[in-house]
Protein backbone atom coordinates (compact mmCIF):
# COMPACT_ATOMS: atom_id res chain seq x y z
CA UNK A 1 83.74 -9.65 124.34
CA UNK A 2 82.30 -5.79 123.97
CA UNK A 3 82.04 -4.07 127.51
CA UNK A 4 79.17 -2.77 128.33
CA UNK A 5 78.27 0.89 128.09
CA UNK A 6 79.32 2.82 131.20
CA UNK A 7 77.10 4.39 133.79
CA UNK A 8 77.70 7.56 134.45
CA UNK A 9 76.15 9.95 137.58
CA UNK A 10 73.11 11.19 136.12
CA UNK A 11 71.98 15.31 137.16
CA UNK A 12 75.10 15.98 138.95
CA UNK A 13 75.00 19.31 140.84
CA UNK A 14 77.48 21.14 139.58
CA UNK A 15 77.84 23.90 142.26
CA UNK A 16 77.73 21.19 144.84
CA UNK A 17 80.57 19.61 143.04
CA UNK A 18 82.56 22.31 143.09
CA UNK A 19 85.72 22.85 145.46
CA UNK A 20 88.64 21.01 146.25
CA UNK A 21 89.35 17.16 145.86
CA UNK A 22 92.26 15.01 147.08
CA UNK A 23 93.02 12.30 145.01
CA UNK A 24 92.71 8.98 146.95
CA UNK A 25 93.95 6.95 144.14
CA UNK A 26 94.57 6.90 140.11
CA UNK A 27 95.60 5.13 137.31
CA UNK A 28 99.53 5.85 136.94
CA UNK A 29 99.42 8.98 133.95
CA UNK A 30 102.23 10.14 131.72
CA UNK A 31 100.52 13.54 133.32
CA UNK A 32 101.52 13.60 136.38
CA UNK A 33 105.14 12.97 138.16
CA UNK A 34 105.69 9.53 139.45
CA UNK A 35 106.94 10.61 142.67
CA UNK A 36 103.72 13.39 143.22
CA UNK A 37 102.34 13.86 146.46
CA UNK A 38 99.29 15.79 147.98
CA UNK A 39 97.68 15.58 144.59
CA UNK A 40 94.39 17.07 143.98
CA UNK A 41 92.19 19.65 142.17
CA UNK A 42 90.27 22.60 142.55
CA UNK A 43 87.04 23.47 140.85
CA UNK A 44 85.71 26.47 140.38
CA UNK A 45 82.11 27.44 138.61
CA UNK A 46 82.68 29.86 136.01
CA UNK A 47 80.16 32.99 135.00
CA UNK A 48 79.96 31.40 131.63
CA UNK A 49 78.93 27.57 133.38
CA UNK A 50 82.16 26.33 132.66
CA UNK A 51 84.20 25.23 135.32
CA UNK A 52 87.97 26.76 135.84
CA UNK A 53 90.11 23.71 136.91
CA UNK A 54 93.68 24.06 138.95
CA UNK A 55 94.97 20.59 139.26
CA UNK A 56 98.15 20.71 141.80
CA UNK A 57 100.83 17.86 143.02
CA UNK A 58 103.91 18.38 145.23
CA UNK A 59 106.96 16.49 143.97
CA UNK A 60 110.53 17.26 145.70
CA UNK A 61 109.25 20.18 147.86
CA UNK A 62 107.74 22.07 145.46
CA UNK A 63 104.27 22.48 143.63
CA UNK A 64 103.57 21.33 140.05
CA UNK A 65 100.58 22.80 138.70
CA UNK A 66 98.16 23.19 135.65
CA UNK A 67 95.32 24.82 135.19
CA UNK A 68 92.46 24.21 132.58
CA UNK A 69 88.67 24.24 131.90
CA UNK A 70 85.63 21.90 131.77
CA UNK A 71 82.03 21.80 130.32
CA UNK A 72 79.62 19.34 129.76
CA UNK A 73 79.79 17.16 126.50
CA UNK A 74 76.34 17.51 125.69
CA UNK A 75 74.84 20.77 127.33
CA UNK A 76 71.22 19.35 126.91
CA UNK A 77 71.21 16.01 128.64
CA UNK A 78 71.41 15.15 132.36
CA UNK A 79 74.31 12.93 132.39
CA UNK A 80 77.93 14.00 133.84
CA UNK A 81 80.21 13.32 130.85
CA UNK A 82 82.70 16.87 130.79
CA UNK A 83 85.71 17.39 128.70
CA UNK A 84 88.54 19.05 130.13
CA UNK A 85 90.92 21.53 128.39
CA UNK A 86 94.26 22.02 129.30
CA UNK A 87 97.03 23.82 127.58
CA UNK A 88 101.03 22.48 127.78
CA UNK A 89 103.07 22.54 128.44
CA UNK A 90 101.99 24.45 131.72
CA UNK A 91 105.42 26.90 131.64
CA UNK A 92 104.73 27.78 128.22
CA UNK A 93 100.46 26.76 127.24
CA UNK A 94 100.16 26.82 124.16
CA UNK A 95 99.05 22.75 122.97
CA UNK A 96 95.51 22.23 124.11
CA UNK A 97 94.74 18.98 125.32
CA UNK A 98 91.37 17.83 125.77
CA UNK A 99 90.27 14.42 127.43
CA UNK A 100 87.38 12.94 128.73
CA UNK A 101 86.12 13.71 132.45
CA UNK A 102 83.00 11.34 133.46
CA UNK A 103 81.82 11.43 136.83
CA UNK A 104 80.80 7.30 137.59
CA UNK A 105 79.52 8.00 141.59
CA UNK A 106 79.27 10.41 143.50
CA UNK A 107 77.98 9.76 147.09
CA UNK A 108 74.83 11.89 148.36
CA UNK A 109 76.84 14.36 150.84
CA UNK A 110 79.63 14.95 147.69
CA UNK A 111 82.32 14.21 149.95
CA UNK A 112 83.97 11.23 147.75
CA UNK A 113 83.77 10.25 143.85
CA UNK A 114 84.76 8.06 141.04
CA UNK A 115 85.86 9.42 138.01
CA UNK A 116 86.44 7.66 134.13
CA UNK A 117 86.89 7.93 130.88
CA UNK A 118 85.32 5.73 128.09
CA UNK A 119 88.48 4.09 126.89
CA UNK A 120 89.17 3.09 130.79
CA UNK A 121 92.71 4.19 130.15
CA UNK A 122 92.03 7.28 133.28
CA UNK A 123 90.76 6.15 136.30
CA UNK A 124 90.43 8.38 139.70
CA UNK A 125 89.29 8.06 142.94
CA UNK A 126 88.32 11.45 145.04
CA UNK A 127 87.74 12.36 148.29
CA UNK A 128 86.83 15.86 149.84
CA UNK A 129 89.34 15.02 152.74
CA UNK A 130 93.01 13.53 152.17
CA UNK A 131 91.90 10.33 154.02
CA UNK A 132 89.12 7.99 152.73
CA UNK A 133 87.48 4.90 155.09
CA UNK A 134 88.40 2.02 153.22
CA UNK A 135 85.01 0.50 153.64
CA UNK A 136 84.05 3.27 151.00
CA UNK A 137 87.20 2.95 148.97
CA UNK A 138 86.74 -0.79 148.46
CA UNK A 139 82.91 0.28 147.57
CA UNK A 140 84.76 2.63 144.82
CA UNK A 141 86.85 -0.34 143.83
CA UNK A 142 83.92 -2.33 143.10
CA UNK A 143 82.04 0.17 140.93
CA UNK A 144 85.62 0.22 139.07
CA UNK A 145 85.12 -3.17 138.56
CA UNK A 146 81.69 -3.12 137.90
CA UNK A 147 82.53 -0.83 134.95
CA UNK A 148 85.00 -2.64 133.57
CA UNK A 149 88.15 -1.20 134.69
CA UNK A 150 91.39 -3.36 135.69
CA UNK A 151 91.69 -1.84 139.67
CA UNK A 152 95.08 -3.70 140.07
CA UNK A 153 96.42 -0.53 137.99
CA UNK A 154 95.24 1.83 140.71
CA UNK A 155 97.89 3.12 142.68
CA UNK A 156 97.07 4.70 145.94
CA UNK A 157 98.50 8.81 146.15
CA UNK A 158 100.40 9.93 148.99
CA UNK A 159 98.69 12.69 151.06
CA UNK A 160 100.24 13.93 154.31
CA UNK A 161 98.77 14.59 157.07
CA UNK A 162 98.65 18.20 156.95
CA UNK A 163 98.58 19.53 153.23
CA UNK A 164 100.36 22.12 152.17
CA UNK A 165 99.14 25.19 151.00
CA UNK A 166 99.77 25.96 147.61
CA UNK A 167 100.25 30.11 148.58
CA UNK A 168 103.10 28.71 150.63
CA UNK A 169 104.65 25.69 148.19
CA UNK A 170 107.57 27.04 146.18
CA UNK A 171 106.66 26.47 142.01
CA UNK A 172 108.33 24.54 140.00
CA UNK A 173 108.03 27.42 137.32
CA UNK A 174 109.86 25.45 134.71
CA UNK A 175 108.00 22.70 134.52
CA UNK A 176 110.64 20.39 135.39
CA UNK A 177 107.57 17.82 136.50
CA UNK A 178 105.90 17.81 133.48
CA UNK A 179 109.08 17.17 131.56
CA UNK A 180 109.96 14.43 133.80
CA UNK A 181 106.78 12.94 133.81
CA UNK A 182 106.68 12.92 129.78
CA UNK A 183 109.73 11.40 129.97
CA UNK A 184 108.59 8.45 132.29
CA UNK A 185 110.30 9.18 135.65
């Protein structure tokens, strides 16, 4: 059976969009360290329209980090399908990776979001807060759903009650994270 084609957010404002997101929730990624924390991204709106991207996670104390770039697939139609460019490893960037970055909702104020991919494989639930109602993360679930994704692969992210500052976090400047997290641990 062929899925259907997935909706995506249609005019998405951009500069409303930007800021910082806390992951709620995500598909389990080779990316990021099993045992990650406080997870979330940063978006910035570049000079150029592009959009600077600082994705962060805490693991063992200190801060894992990448940072990359996004732009719209198609810079002529209204619909919010973005790649997003990162180099690795982050210690030493010099492999770009680029994967897809479709915003599927967005609620009117921009305070939470689903984001996909077309292959379903990436799945990500965002929140400008670290804590979502779960009236509106079921809600989330059930777009997921309605777009084909498997939501019993979702795992919820741990975010503590206070985040830390990344200014504050000691780095994991060797990229012990990412290695791990290639690895499978």
């Amino acid at each position: 059976m062929a899925k259907k084609a997935m909706e995506v957010v249609k005019c998405l404002d951009v500069e409303r969009y930007m800021g910082r997101w806390y992951e709620i929730a995500s598909f389990p990624s080779r990316f990021q360290p099993k045992s990650g924390a406080d997870t979330r991204a940063t978006y910035t709106l570049n000079p150029d329209g592009t959009v600077h991207v600082l994705n962060e996670t805490f693991s063992d104390g200190k801060r894992g980090f990448i940072e990359g770039s996004a732009y719209k697939v198609d810079p002529n139609s209204d619909e919010a399908k973005l790649k997003v460019k990162f180099y690795v490893p982050p210690f030493l960037p010099i492999i770009p990776v680029t994967g897809d970055y479709w915003v599927l909702h967005i609620d009117d104020d921009y305070q939470y979001a689903l984001v996909g991919q077309p292959t379903r494989k990436y799945l990500w639930i965002l929140s400008r807060q670290p804590r979502l109602d779960e009236e509106i993360y079921n809600q989330l679930l059930e777009k997921a759903k309605e777009e084909g994704y498997d939501v019993s692969k979702l795992q919820k992210t741990a975010q503590s009650e206070t985040p830390p500052e990344s200014e504050s976090a000691p780095k994991d400047t060797k990229g012990v994270w990412w290695i791990k997290s290639i690895l499978g641990k």
